[in-house]
Protein backbone atom coordinates (compact mmCIF):
# COMPACT_ATOMS: atom_id res chain seq x y z
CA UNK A 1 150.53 97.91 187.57
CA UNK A 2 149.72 101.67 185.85
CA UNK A 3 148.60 103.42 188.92
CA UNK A 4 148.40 106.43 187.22
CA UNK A 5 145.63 107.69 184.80
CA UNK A 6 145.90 106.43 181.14
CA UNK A 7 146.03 108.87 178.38
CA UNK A 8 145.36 107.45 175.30
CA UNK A 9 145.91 110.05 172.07
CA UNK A 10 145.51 110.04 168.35
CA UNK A 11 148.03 111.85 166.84
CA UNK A 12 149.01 113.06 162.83
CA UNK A 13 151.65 114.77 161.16
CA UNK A 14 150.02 118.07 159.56
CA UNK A 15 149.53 118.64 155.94
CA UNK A 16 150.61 115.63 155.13
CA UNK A 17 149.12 112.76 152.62
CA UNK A 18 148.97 110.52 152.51
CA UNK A 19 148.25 110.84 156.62
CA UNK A 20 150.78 109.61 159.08
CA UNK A 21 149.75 109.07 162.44
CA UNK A 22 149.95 107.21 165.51
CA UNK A 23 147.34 106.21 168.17
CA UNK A 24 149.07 105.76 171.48
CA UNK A 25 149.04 105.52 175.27
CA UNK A 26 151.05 107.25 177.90
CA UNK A 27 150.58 107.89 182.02
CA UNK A 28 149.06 110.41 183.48
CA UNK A 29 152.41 111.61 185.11
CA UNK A 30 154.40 111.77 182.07
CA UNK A 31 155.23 115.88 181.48
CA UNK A 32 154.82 117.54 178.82
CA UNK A 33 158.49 117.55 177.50
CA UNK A 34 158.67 113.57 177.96
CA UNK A 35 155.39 113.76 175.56
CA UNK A 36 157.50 115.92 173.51
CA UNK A 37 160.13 113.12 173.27
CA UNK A 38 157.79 110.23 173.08
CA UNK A 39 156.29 112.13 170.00
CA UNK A 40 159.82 112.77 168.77
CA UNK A 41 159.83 109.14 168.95
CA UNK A 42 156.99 108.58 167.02
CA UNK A 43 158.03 110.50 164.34
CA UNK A 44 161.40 109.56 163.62
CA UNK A 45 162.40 112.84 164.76
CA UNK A 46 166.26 112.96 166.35
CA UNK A 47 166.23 115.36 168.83
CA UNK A 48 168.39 117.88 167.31
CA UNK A 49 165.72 120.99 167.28
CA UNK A 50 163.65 122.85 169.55
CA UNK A 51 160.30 121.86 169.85
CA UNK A 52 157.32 122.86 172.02
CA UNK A 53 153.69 121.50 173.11
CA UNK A 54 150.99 124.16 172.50
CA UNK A 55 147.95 124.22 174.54
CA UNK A 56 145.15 126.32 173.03
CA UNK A 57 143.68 127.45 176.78
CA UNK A 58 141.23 129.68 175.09
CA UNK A 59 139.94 126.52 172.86
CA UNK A 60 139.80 124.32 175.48
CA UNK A 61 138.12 126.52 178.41
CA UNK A 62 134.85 127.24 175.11
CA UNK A 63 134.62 123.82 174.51
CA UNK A 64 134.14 122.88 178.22
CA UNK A 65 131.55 125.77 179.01
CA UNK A 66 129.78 124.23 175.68
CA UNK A 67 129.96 120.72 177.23
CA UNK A 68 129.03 122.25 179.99
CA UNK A 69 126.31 123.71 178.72
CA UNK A 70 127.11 127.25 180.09
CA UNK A 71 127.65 130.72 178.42
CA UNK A 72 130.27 131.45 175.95
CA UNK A 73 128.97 134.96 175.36
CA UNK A 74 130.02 137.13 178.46
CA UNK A 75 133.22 135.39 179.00
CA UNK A 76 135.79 137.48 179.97
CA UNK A 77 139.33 137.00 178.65
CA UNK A 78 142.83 138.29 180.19
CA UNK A 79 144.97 135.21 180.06
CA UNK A 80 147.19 133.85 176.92
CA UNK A 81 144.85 132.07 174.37
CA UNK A 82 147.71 129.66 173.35
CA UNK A 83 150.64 128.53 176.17
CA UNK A 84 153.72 127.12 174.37
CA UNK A 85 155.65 124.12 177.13
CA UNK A 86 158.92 124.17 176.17
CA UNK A 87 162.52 123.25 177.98
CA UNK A 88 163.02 126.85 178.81
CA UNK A 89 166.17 127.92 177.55
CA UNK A 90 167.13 131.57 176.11
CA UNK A 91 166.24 130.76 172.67
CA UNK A 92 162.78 130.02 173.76
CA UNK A 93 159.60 131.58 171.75
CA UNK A 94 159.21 135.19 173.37
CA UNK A 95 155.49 136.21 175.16
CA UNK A 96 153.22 138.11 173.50
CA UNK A 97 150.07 139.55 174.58
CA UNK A 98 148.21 135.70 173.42
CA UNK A 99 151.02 133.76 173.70
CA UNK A 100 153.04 133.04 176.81
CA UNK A 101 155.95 130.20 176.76
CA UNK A 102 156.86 128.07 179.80
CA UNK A 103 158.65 124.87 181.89
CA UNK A 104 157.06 121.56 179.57
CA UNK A 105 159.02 120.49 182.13
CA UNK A 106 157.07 121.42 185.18
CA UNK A 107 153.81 120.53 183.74
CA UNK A 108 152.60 116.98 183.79
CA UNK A 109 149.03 115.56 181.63
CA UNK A 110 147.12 114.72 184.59
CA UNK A 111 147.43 118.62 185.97
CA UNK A 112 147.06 119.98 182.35
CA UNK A 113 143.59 118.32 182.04
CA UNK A 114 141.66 114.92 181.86
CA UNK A 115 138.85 116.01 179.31
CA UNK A 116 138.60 113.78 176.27
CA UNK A 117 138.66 115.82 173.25
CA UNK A 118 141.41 118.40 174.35
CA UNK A 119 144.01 119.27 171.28
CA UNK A 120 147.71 120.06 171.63
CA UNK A 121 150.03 120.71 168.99
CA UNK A 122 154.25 120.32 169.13
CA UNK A 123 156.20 122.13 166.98
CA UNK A 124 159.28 120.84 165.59
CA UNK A 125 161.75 122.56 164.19
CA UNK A 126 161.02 125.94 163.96
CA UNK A 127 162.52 126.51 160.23
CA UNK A 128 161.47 123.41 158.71
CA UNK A 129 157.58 124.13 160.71
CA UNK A 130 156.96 120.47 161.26
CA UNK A 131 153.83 120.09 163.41
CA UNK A 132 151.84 117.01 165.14
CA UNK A 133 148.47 117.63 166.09
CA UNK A 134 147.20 115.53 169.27
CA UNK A 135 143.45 114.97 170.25
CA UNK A 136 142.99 113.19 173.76
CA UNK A 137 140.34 110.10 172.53
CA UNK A 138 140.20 108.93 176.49
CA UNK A 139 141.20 109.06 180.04
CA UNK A 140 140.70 105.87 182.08
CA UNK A 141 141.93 103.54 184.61
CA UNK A 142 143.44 99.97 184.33
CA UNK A 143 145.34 98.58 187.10
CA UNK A 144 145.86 95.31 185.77
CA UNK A 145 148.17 96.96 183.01
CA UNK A 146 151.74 96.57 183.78
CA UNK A 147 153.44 100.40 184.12
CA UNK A 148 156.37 98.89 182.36
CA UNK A 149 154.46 99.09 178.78
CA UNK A 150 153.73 102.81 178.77
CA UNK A 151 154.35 104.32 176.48
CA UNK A 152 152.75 102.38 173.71
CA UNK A 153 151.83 102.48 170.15
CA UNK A 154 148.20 100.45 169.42
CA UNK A 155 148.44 101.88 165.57
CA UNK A 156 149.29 103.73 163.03
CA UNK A 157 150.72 104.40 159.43
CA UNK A 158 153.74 106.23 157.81
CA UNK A 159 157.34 105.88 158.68
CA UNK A 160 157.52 110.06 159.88
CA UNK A 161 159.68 112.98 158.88
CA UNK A 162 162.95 113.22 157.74
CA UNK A 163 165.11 115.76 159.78
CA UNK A 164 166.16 119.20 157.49
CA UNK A 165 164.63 118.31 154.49
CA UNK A 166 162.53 121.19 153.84
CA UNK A 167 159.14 120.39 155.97
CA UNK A 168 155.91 119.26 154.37
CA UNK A 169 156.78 119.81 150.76
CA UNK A 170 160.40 118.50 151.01
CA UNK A 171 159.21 115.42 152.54
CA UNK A 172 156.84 115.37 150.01
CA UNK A 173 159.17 115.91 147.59
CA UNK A 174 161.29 113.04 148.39
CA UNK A 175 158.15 110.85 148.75
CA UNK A 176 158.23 111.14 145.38
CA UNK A 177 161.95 110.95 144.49
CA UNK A 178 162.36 107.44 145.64
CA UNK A 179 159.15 106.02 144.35
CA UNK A 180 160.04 106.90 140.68
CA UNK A 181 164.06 106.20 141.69
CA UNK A 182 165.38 107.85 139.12
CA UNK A 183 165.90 111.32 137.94
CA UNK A 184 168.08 114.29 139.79
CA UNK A 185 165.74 114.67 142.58
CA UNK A 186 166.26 110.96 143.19
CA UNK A 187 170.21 111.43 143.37
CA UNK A 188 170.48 114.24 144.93
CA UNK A 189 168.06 112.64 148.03
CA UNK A 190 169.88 108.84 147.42
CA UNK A 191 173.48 110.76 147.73
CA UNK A 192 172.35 112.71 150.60
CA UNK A 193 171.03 109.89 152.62
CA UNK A 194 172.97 107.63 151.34
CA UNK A 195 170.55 104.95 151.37
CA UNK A 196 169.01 103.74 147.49
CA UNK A 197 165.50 102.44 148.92
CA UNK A 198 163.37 104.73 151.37
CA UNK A 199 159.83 103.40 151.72
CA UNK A 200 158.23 106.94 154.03
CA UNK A 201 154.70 104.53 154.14
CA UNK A 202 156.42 101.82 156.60
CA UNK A 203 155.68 101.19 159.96
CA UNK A 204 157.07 98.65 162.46
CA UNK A 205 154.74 98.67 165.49
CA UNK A 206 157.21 96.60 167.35
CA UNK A 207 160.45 98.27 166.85
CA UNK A 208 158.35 101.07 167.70
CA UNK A 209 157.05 100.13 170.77
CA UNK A 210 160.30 98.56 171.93
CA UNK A 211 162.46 102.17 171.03
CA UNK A 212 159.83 104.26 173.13
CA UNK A 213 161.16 102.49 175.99
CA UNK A 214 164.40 103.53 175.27
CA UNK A 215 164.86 106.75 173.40
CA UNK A 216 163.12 109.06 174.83
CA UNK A 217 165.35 108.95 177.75
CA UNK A 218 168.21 109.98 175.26
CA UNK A 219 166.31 112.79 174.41
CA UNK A 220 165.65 114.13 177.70
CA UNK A 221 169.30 113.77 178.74
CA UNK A 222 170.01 115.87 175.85
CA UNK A 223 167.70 118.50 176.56
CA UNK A 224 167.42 118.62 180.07
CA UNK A 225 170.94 118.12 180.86
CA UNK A 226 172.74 118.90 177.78
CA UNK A 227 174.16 115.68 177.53
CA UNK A 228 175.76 114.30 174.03
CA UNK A 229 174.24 110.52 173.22
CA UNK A 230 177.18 107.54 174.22
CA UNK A 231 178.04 105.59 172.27
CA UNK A 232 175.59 102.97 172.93
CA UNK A 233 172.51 105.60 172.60
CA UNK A 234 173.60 106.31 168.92
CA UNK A 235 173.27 102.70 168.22
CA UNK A 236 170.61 102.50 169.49
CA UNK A 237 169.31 105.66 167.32
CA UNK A 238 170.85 104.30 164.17
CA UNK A 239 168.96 101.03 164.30
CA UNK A 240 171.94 99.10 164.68
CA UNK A 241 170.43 96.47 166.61
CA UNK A 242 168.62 95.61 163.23
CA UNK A 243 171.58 94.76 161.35
């Protein structure tokens, strides 16, 4: 059974239309690099970038004191505004006098915060800019729920990002490329991929739900521990169990 505290999330991929996103559920216990994987998950993103969660602590301490009902006026502010979680390594994102970076892997949901309505952002990739933004719907309890199927994906739309292609617009760009198939653009993408049909509006709830099980554990071996994916990961990652 889920002892812990369910989080469940709606999540989106930024500037993006049409709108993928995913509505999900994960423990209370899971830290906030595993959420990093489990969104890298999500998103058909492959591990191969740095990525952090951002908490807006400024944000989140006004919109309790307003829920609150208390002052917003008078209060006094000496901490970061934003805290970046990242796997700390010594390419991590420098502090600055708002923004301080540290251990995603030290911090956990249920000791971040249990307030519905709380927004985090992760950052992938920090040339390409990719960005999912997170809003926490609800925090409840179900013991009858077997532990087992957290994490889980209840909805959502979009297949996710392709890894170096240019962001947003690139994505958006080959959106476009294989819908017309034709054209440079179109082999340029198809020779690159090397795939002729990419439909970037699928979705396959159950594959989904049965690789969050799975992957994310890659991932964290590969940034935790810097190990390379066996053999048997990469077929996993490659969807070879589909053919």
């Amino acid at each position: 059974m889920a002892t812990q505290p369910i989080y469940q999330f709606y999540s989106c991929l930024k500037d993006y239309q049409p709108v993928i996103w995913r509505r999900f559920q994960v423990a209370g216990n899971v830290s906030l690099a595993r959420l990093g994987y489990i969104l890298m998950t999500m998103y058909e993103m492959q591990a191969s970038h740095l990525f952090c969660i951002d908490y807006f602590l400024k944000e989140d301490l006004l919109d309790y004191l307003r829920e609150k009902n208390l002052p917003t006026e008078d209060m006094r502010w000496n901490r970061p505004e934003v805290i970046h979680y990242e796997v700390l390594t010594e390419e991590s994102l420098p502090d600055t006098e708002t923004e301080r970076t540290m251990d995603a892997t030290a911090m956990t949901l249920r000791r971040l915060s249990n307030t519905p309505g709380l927004r985090l952002c992760m950052q992938y990739d920090y040339g390409d800019g990719w960005e999912v933004e997170l809003r926490l719907e609800q925090v409840f309890q179900d013991d009858a729920l077997p532990g087992k199927l957290l994490p889980r994906v209840l909805e959502g739309e979009g297949f996710g990002i392709i890894e170096d292609c240019g962001g947003v617009s690139g994505l958006e760009r080959l959106a476009k490329a294989f819908q017309k198939k034709k054209g440079r653009e179109y082999n340029e993408f198809s020779e690159w991929l090397g795939v002729k049909e990419l439909d970037l509006s699928a979705f396959d709830i159950d594959d989904m739900n049965y690789r969050l099980k799975k992957v994310p554990r890659i991932y964290r071996d590969a940034y935790e521990l810097g190990l390379q994916p066996t053999k048997q990961s990469l077929a996993l990652l490659e969807r070879k169990y589909l053919k």
